[in-house]
Protein backbone atom coordinates (compact mmCIF):
# COMPACT_ATOMS: atom_id res chain seq x y z
CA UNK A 1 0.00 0.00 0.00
CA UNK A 2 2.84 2.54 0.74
CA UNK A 3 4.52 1.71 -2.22
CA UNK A 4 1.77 1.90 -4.54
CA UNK A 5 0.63 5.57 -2.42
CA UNK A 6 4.16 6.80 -3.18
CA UNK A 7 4.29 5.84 -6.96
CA UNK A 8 1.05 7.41 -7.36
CA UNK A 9 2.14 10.37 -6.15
CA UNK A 10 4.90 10.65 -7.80
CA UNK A 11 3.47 9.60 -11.31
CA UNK A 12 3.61 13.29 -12.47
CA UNK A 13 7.75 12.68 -12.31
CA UNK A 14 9.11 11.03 -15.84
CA UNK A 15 11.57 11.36 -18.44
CA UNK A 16 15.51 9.94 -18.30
CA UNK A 17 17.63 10.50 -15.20
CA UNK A 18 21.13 9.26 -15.37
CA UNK A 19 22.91 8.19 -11.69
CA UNK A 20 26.92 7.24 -11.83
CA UNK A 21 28.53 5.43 -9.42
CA UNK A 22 31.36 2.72 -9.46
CA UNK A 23 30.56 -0.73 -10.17
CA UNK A 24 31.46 -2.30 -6.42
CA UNK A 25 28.91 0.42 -5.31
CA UNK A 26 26.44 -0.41 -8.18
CA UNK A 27 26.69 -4.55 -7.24
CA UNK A 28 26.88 -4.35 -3.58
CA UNK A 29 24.59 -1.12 -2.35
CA UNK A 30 22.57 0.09 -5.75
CA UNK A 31 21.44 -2.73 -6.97
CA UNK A 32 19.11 -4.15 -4.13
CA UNK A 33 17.45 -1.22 -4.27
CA UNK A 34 16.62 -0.14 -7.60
CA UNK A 35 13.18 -2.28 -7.68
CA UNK A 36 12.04 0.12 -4.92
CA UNK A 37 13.46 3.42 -6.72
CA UNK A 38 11.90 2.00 -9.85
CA UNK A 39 7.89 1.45 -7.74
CA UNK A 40 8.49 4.74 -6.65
CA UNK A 41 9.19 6.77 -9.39
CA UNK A 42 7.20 4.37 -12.11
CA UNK A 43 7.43 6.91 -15.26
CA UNK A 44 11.10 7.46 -14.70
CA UNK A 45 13.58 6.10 -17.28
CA UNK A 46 17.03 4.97 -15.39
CA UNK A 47 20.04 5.32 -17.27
CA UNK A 48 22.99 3.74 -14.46
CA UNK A 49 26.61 4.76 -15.53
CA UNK A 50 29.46 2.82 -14.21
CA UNK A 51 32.62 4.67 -13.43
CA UNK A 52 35.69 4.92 -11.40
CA UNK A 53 35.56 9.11 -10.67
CA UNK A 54 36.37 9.93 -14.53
CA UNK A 55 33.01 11.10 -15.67
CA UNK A 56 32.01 14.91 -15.05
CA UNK A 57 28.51 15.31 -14.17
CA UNK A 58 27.76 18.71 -15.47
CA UNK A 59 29.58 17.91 -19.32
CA UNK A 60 28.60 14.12 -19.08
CA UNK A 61 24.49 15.35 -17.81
CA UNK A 62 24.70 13.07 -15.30
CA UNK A 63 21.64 13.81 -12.93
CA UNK A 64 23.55 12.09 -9.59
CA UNK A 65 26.46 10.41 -8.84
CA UNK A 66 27.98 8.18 -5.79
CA UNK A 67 31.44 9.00 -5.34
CA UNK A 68 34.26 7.44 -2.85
CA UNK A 69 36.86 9.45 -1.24
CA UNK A 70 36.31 13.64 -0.20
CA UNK A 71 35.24 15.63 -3.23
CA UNK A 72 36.45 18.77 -4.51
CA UNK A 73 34.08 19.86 -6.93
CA UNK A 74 32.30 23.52 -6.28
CA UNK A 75 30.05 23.07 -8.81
CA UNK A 76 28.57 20.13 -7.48
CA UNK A 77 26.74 19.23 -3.95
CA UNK A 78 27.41 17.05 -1.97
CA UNK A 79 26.06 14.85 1.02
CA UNK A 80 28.02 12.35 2.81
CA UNK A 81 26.23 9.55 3.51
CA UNK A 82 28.81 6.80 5.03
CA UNK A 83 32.54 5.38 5.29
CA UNK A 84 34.14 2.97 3.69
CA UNK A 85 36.51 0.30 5.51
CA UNK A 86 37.96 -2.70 4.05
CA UNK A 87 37.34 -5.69 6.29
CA UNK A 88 38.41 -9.59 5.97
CA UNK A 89 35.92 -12.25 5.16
CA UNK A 90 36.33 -15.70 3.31
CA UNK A 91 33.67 -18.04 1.73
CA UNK A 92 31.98 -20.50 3.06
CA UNK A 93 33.29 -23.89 4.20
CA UNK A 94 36.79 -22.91 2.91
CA UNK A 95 38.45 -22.75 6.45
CA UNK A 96 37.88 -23.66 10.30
CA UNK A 97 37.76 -19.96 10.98
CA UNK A 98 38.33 -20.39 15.19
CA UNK A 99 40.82 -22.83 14.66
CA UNK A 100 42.61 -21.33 12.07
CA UNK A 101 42.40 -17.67 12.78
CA UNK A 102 43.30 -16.66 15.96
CA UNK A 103 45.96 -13.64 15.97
CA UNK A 104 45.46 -11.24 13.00
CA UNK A 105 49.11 -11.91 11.83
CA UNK A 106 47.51 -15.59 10.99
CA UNK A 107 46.13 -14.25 7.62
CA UNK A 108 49.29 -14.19 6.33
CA UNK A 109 49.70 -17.59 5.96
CA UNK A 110 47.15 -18.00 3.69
CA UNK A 111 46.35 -16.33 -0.32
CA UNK A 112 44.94 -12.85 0.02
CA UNK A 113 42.91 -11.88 -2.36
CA UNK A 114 42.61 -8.10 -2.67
CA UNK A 115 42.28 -4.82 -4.53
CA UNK A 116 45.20 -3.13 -5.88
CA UNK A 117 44.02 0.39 -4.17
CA UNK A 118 44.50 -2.00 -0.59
CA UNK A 119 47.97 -2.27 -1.05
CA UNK A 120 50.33 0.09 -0.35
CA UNK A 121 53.81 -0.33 -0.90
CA UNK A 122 53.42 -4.51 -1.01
CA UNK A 123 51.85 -3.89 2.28
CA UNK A 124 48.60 -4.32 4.21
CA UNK A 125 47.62 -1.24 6.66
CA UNK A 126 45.60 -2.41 9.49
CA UNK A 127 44.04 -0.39 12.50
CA UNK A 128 41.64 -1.18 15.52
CA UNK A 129 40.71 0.60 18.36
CA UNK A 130 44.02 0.55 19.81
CA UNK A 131 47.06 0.17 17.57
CA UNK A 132 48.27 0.15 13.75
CA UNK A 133 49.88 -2.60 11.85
CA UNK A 134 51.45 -2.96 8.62
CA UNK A 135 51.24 -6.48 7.20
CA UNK A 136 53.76 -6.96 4.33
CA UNK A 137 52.34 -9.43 1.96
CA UNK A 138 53.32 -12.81 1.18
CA UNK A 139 50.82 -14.46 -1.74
CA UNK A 140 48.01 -12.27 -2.97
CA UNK A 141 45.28 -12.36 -6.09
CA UNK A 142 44.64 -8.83 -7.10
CA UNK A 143 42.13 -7.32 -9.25
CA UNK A 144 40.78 -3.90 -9.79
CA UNK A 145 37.31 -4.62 -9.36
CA UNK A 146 35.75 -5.57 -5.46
CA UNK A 147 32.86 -7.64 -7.51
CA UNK A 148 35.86 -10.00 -8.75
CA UNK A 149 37.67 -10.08 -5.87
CA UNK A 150 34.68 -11.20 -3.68
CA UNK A 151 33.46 -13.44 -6.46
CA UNK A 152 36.66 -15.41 -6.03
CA UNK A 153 36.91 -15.55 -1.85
CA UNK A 154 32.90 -17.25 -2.73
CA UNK A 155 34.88 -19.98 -4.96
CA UNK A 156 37.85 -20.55 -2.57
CA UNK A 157 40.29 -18.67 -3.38
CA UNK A 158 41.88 -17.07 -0.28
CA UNK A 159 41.08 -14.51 2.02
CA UNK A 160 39.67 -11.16 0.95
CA UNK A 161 40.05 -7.84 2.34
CA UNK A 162 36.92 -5.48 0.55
CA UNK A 163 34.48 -3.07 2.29
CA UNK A 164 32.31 -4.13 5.01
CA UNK A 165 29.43 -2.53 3.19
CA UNK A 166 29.97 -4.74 -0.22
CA UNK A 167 29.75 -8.25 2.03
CA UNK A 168 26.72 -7.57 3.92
CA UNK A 169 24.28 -9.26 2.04
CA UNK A 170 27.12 -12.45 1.37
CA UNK A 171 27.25 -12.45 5.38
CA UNK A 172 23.78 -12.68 6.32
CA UNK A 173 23.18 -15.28 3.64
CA UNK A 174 25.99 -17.42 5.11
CA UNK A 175 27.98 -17.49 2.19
CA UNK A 176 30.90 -15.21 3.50
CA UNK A 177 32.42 -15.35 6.83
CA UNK A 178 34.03 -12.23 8.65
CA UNK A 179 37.07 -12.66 10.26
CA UNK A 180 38.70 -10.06 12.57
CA UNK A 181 36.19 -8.06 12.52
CA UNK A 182 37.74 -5.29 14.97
CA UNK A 183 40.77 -4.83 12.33
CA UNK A 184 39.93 -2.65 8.96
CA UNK A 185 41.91 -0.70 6.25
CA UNK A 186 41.91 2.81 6.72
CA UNK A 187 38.59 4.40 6.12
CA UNK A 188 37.22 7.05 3.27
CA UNK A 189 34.19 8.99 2.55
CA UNK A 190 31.02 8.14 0.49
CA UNK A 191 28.93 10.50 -0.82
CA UNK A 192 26.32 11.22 -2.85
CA UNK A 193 26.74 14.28 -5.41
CA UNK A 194 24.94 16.29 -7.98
CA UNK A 195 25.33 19.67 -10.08
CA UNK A 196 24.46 22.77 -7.77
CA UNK A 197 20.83 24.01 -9.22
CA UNK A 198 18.20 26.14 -7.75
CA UNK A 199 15.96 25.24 -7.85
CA UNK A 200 16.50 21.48 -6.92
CA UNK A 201 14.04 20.15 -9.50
CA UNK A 202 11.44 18.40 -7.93
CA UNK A 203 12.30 14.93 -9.87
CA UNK A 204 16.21 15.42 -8.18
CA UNK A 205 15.08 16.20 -5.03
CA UNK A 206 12.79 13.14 -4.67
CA UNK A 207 15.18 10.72 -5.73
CA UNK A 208 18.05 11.78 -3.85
CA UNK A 209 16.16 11.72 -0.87
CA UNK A 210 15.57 7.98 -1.23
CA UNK A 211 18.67 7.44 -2.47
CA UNK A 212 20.73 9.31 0.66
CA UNK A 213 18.31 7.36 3.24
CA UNK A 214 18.72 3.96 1.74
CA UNK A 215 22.65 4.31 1.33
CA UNK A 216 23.13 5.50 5.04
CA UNK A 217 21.57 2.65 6.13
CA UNK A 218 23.30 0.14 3.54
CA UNK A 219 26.79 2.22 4.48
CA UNK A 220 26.66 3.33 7.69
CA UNK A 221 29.05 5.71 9.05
């Protein structure tokens, strides 16, 4: 009933609107959520752009955009709406996870796979609430894309070190495990941006109000 009250009153809202935002964001936060944005806005034509930071919203006519790390654009607005941290996690069945892991250093031992923005210098920056660590790796899978890399850990093939936000799902439906879950990489921003206007049209404002509520509580801060 809510859903069909808010389509209907949003049915005078149509036409194209185009939203950007990298692909692990797209896989892991977007896309469980686009059948809602779609009941909600029913006459509106989604266009979804993937892209690692190189389009330009205003040249490109994107409408809205997700972007990681702090953004420097005053032309556009923007809303921060969580933090990023890399966590461990492997798949399911592939180890005895309180037998095997039991201090962090223990990861080592085993195949990381991992993104090549992780690593820094050939090593792994760690921090929990009470110290920093720098891991220097030993065997590692890398790819430049967190949909790979956490496709793989689900086949077997090591440990993997992505966002917490881009496992979530994986975790509650038991097929990823978390592992040290007080250690994470060093965190970064997430927000959500579009070209300053004023007016806000109405169709913008809408949608990045759902949008900004539903990826605070996906991301979290």
């Amino acid at each position: 009933y809510l859903s069909h009250q808010a389509s209907s009153l949003n049915k005078n809202l149509s036409g194209k609107f185009r939203i950007a935002a990298p692909m692990s964001i797209f896989w892991c936060v977007l896309s469980p959520i686009m059948n809602e944005l779609q009941t909600k806005f029913p006459y509106v034509d989604f266009e979804l752009i993937s892209d690692n930071e190189s389009v330009d919203l205003i040249s490109d006519g994107i409408d809205i955009a997700i972007r990681t790390g702090n953004i420097e654009d005053d032309r556009l607005i923007a809303h921060q709406v969580g933090v990023g941290r890399d966590v461990f996690f492997v798949g399911k069945g592939k180890y005895n996870v309180e037998e095997k892991f039991r201090k962090i250093t223990d990861v080592m031992d085993e195949r990381l796979v991992l993104i090549t923005r992780s690593i820094d210098n050939g090593k792994l920056r760690l921090i929990n609430e009470e110290q920093n660590l720098e891991l220097r790796i030993q065997k590692a899978t890398v790819s430049n894309e967190y949909p790979l890399a956490i496709n793989l850990v689900r086949n077997g093939c090591g440990i993997g070190f992505a966002p917490k936000y881009s496992i979530v799902e994986l975790v509650k439906s038991g097929e990823l495990t978390p592992i040290f879950p007080t250690w994470h990489g060093k965190k970064w921003p997430i927000y959500i941006a579009y070209p300053f206007i004023t007016p806000i049209p109405d169709k913008l404002q809408k949608i990045s109000r759902f949008l900004r509520n539903e990826l605070e509580k996906k991301i979290g801060f």
